[in-house]
C-alpha atoms as a PDB file:
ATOM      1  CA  UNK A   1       2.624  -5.006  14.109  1.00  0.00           C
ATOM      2  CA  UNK A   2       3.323  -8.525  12.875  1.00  0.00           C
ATOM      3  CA  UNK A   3       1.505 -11.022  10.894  1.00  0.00           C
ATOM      4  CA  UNK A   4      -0.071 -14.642  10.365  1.00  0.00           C
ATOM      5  CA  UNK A   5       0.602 -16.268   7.615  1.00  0.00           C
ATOM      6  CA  UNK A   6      -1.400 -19.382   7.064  1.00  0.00           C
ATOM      7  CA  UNK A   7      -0.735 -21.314   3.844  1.00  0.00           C
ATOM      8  CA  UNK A   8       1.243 -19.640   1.552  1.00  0.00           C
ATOM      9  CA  UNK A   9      -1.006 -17.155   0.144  1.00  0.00           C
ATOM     10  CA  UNK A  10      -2.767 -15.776   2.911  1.00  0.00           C
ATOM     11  CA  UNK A  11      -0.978 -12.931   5.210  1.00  0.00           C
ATOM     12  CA  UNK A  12      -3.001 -11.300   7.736  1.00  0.00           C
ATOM     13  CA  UNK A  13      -1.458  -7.749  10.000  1.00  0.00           C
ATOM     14  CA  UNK A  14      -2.103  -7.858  13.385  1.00  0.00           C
ATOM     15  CA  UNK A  15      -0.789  -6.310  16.680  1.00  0.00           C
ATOM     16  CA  UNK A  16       1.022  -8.411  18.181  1.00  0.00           C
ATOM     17  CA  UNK A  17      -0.203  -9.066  21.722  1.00  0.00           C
ATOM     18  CA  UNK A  18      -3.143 -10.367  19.381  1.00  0.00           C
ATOM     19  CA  UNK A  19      -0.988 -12.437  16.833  1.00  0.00           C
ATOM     20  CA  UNK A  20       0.477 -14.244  19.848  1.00  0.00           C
ATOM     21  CA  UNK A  21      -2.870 -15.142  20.708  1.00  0.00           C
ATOM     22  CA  UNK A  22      -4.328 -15.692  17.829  1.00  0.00           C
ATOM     23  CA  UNK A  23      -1.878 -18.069  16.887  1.00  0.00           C
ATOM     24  CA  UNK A  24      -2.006 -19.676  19.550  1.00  0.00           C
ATOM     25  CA  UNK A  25      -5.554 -20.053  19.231  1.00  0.00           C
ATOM     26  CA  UNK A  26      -4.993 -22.205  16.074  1.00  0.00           C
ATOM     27  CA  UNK A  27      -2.019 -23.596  16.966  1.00  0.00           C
ATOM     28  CA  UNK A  28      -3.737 -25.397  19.653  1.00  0.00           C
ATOM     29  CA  UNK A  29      -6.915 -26.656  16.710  1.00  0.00           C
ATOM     30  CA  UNK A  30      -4.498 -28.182  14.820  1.00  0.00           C
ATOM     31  CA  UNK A  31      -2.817 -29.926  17.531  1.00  0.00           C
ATOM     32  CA  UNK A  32      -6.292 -31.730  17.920  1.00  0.00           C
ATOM     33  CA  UNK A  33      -6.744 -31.829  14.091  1.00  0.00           C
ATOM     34  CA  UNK A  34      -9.712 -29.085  14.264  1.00  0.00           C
ATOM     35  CA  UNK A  35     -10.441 -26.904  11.218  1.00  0.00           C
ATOM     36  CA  UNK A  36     -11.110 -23.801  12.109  1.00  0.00           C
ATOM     37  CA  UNK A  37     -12.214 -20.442   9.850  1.00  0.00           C
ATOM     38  CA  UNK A  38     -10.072 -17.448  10.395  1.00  0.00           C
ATOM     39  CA  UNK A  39     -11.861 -14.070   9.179  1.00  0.00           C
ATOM     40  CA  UNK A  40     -10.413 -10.527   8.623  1.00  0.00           C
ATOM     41  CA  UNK A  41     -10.678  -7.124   7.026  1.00  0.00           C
ATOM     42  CA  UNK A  42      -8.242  -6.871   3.981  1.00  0.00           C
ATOM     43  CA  UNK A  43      -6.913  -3.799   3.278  1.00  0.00           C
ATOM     44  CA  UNK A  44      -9.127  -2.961   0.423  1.00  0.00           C
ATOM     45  CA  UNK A  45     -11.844  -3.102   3.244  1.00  0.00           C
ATOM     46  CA  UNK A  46     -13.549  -6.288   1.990  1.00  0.00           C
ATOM     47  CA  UNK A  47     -14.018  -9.261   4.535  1.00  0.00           C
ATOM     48  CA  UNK A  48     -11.630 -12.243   3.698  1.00  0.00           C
ATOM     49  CA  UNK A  49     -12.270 -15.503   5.292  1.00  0.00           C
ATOM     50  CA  UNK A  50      -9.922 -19.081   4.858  1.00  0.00           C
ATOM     51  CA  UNK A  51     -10.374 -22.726   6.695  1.00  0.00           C
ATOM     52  CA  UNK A  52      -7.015 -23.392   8.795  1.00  0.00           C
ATOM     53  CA  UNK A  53      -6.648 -26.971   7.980  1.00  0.00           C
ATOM     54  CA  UNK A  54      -3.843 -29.349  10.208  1.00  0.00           C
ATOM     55  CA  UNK A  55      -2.010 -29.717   6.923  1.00  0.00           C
ATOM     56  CA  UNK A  56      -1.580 -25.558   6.018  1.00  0.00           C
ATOM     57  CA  UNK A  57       2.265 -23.985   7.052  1.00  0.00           C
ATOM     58  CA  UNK A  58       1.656 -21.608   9.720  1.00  0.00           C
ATOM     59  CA  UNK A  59       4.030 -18.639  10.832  1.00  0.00           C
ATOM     60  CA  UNK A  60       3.644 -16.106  13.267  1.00  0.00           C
ATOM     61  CA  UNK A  61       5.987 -13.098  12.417  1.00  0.00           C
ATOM     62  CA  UNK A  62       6.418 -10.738  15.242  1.00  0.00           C
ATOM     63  CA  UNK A  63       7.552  -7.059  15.099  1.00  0.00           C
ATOM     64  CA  UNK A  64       9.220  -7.457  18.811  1.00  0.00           C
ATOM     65  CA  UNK A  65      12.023  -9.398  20.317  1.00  0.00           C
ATOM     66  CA  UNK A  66      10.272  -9.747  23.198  1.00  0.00           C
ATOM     67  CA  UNK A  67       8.389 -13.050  24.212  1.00  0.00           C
ATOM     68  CA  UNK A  68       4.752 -12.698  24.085  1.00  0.00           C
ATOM     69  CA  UNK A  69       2.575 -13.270  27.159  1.00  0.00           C
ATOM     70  CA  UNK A  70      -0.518 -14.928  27.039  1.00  0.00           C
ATOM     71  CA  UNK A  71      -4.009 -13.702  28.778  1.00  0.00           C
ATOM     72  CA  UNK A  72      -5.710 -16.712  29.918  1.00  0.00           C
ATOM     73  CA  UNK A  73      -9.051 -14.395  29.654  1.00  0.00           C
ATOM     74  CA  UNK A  74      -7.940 -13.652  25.799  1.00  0.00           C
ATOM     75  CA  UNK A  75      -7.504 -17.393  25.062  1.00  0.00           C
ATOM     76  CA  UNK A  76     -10.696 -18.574  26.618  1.00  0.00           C
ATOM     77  CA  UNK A  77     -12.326 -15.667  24.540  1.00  0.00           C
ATOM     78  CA  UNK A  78     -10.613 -16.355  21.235  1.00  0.00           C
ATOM     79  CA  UNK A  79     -11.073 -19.931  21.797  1.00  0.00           C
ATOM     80  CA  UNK A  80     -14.506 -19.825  21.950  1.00  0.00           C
ATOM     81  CA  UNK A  81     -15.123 -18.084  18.988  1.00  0.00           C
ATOM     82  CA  UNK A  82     -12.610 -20.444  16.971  1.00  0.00           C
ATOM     83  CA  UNK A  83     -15.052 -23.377  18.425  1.00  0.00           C
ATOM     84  CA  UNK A  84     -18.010 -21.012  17.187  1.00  0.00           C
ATOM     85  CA  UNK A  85     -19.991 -20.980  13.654  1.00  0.00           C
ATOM     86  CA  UNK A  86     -18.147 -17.951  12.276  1.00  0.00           C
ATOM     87  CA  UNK A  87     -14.600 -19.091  13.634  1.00  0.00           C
ATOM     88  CA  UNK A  88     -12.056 -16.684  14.128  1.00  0.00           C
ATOM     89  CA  UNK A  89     -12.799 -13.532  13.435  1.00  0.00           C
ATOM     90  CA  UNK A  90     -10.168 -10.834  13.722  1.00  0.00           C
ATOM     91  CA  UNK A  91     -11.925  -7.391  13.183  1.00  0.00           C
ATOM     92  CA  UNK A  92     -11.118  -4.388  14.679  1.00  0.00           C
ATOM     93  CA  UNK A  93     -14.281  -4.942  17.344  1.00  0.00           C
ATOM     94  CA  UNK A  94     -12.595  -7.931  18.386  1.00  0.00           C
ATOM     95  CA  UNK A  95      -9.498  -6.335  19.000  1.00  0.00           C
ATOM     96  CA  UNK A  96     -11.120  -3.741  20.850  1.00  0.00           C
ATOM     97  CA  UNK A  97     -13.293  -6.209  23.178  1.00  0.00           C
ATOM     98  CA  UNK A  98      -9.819  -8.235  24.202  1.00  0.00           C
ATOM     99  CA  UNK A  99      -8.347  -4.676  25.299  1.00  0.00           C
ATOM    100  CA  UNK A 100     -11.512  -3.863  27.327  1.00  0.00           C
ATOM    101  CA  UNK A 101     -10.561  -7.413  29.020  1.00  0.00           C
ATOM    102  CA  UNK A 102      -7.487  -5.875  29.639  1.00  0.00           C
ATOM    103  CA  UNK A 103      -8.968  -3.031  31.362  1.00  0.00           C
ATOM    104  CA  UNK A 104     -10.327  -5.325  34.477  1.00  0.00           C
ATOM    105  CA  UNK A 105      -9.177  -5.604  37.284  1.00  0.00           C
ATOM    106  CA  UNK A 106      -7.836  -9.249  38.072  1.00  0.00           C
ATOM    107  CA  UNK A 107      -4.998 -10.796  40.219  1.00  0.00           C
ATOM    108  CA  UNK A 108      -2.573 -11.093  36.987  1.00  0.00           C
ATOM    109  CA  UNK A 109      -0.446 -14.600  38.487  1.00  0.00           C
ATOM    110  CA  UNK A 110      -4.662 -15.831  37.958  1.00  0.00           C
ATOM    111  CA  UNK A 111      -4.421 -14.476  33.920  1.00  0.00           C
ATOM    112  CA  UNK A 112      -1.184 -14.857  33.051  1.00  0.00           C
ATOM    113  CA  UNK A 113      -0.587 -18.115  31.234  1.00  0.00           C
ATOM    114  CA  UNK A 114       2.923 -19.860  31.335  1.00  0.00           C
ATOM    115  CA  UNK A 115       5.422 -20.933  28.649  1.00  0.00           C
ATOM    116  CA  UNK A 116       4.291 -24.051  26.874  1.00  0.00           C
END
């Protein structure tokens, strides 16, 4: 499991076939100078929210050596919800609908994103 840091006082636990995405997901607002909320569940079980701004540090700390590889079907998903209302947000039902995408059958050269 790694994490997201964003700023310098918010760290957020995440698997990370998720971080990758997930920060790629905001990566890719801030490139375009797009807010965007990010939501979670804290540990104490409360629901935390913070507004990624183009001008916040962000880090991506990963538990693996190995590079992550992007779903194209995870990115469209996550991006639409960071282009939504509510933003980002990374609860455990989200986590669980991006594995059922996993669970479909699709030509994987089609899903796979590349490198950037």
């Amino acid at each position: 499991m790694g994490n997201l840091m964003l700023g310098r006082i918010v760290r957020i636990d995440l698997p990370d076939d998720v971080l990758a995405h997930v920060h790629a997901v905001v990566i890719a607002k801030m490139r375009v100078r797009e807010p965007v909320i990010v939501g979670w569940v804290a540990d104490d079980g409360h629901h935390d929210e913070v507004m990624v701004n183009p001008t916040m540090p962000i880090l991506a700390q990963y538990d693996t050596d190995e590079e992550p590889r992007l779903d194209r079907r995870w990115m469209n998903r996550l991006m639409m919800a960071a282009n939504a209302v509510r933003g980002l947000q990374l609860t455990p039902d989200l986590v669980d609908a991006l594995r059922a995408i996993d669970g479909e059958t699709t030509d994987a050269a089609e899903s796979a994103v590349g490198p950037s």
